[in-house]
C-alpha atoms as a PDB file:
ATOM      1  CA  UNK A   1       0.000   0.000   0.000  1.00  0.00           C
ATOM      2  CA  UNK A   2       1.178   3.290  -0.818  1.00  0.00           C
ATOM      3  CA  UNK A   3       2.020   6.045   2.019  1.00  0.00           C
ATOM      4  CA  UNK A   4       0.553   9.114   1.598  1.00  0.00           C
ATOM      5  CA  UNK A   5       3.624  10.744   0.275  1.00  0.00           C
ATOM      6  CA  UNK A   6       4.131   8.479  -2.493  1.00  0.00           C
ATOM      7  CA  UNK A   7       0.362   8.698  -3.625  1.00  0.00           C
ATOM      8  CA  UNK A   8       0.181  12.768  -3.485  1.00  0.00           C
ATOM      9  CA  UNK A   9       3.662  12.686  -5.669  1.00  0.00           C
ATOM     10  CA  UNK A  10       1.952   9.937  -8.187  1.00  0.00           C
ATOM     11  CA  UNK A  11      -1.374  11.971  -8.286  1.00  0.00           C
ATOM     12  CA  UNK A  12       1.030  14.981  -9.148  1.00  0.00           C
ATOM     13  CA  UNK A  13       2.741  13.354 -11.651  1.00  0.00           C
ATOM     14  CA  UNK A  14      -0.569  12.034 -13.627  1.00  0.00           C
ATOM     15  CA  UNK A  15      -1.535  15.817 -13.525  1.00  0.00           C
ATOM     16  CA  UNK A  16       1.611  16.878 -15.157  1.00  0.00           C
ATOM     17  CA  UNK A  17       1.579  14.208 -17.895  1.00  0.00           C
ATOM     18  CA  UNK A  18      -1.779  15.050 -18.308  1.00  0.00           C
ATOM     19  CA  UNK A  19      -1.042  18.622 -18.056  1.00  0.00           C
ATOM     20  CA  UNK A  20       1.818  17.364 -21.077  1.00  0.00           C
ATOM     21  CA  UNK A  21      -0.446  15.493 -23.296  1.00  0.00           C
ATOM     22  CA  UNK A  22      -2.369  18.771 -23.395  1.00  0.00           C
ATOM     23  CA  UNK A  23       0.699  20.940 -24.100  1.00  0.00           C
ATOM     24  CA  UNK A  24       1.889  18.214 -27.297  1.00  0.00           C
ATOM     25  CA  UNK A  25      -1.879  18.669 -28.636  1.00  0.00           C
ATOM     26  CA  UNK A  26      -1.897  22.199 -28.820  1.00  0.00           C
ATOM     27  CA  UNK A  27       1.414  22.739 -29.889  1.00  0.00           C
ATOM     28  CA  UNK A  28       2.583  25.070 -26.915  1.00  0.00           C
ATOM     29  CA  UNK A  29       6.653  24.079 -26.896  1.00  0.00           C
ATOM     30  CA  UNK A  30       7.474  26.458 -24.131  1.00  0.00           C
ATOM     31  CA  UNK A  31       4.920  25.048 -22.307  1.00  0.00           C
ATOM     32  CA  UNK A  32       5.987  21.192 -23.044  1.00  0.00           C
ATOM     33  CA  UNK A  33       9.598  22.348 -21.612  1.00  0.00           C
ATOM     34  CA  UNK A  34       8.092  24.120 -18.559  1.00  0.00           C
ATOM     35  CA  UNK A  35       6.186  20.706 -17.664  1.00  0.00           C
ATOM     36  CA  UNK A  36       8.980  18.585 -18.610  1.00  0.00           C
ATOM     37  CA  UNK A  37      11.573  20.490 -16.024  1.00  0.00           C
ATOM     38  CA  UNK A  38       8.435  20.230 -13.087  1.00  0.00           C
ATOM     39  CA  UNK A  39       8.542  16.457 -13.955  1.00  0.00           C
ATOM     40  CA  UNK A  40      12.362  15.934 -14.010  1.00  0.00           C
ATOM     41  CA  UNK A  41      12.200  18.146 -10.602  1.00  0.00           C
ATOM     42  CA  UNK A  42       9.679  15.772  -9.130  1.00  0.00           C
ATOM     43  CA  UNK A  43      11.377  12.614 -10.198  1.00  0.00           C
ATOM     44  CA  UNK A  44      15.024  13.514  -8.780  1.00  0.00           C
ATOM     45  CA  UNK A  45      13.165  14.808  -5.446  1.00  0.00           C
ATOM     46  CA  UNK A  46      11.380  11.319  -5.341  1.00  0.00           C
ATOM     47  CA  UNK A  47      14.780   9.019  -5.480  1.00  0.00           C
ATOM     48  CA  UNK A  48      15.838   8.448  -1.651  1.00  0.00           C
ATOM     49  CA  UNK A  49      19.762   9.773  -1.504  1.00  0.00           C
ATOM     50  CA  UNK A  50      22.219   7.367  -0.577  1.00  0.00           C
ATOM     51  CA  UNK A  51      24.363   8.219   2.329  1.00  0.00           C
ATOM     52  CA  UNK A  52      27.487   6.392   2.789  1.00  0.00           C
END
């Protein structure tokens, strides 16, 4: 079962890729690259860091 963490960050995500499909079908590029960085933001802030 997810935590409540994980499922807020996976409902964000759907948004954005929804929020991306949109931005593809209208043609917006600036708009594509703006949702793109959010999405690479929110998938390096969801990898636990490794301390050794």
């Amino acid at each position: 079962m997810m935590n409540a963490m994980t499922q807020k960050t996976s409902l964000q995500i759907d948004d954005y890729l929804d929020l991306l499909n949109l931005a593809v079908h209208v043609g917006d590029h600036k708009w594509q690259k703006e949702i793109i960085r959010k999405l690479e933001y929110l998938k390096k802030c969801s990898i636990p860091s490794r301390s050794r």
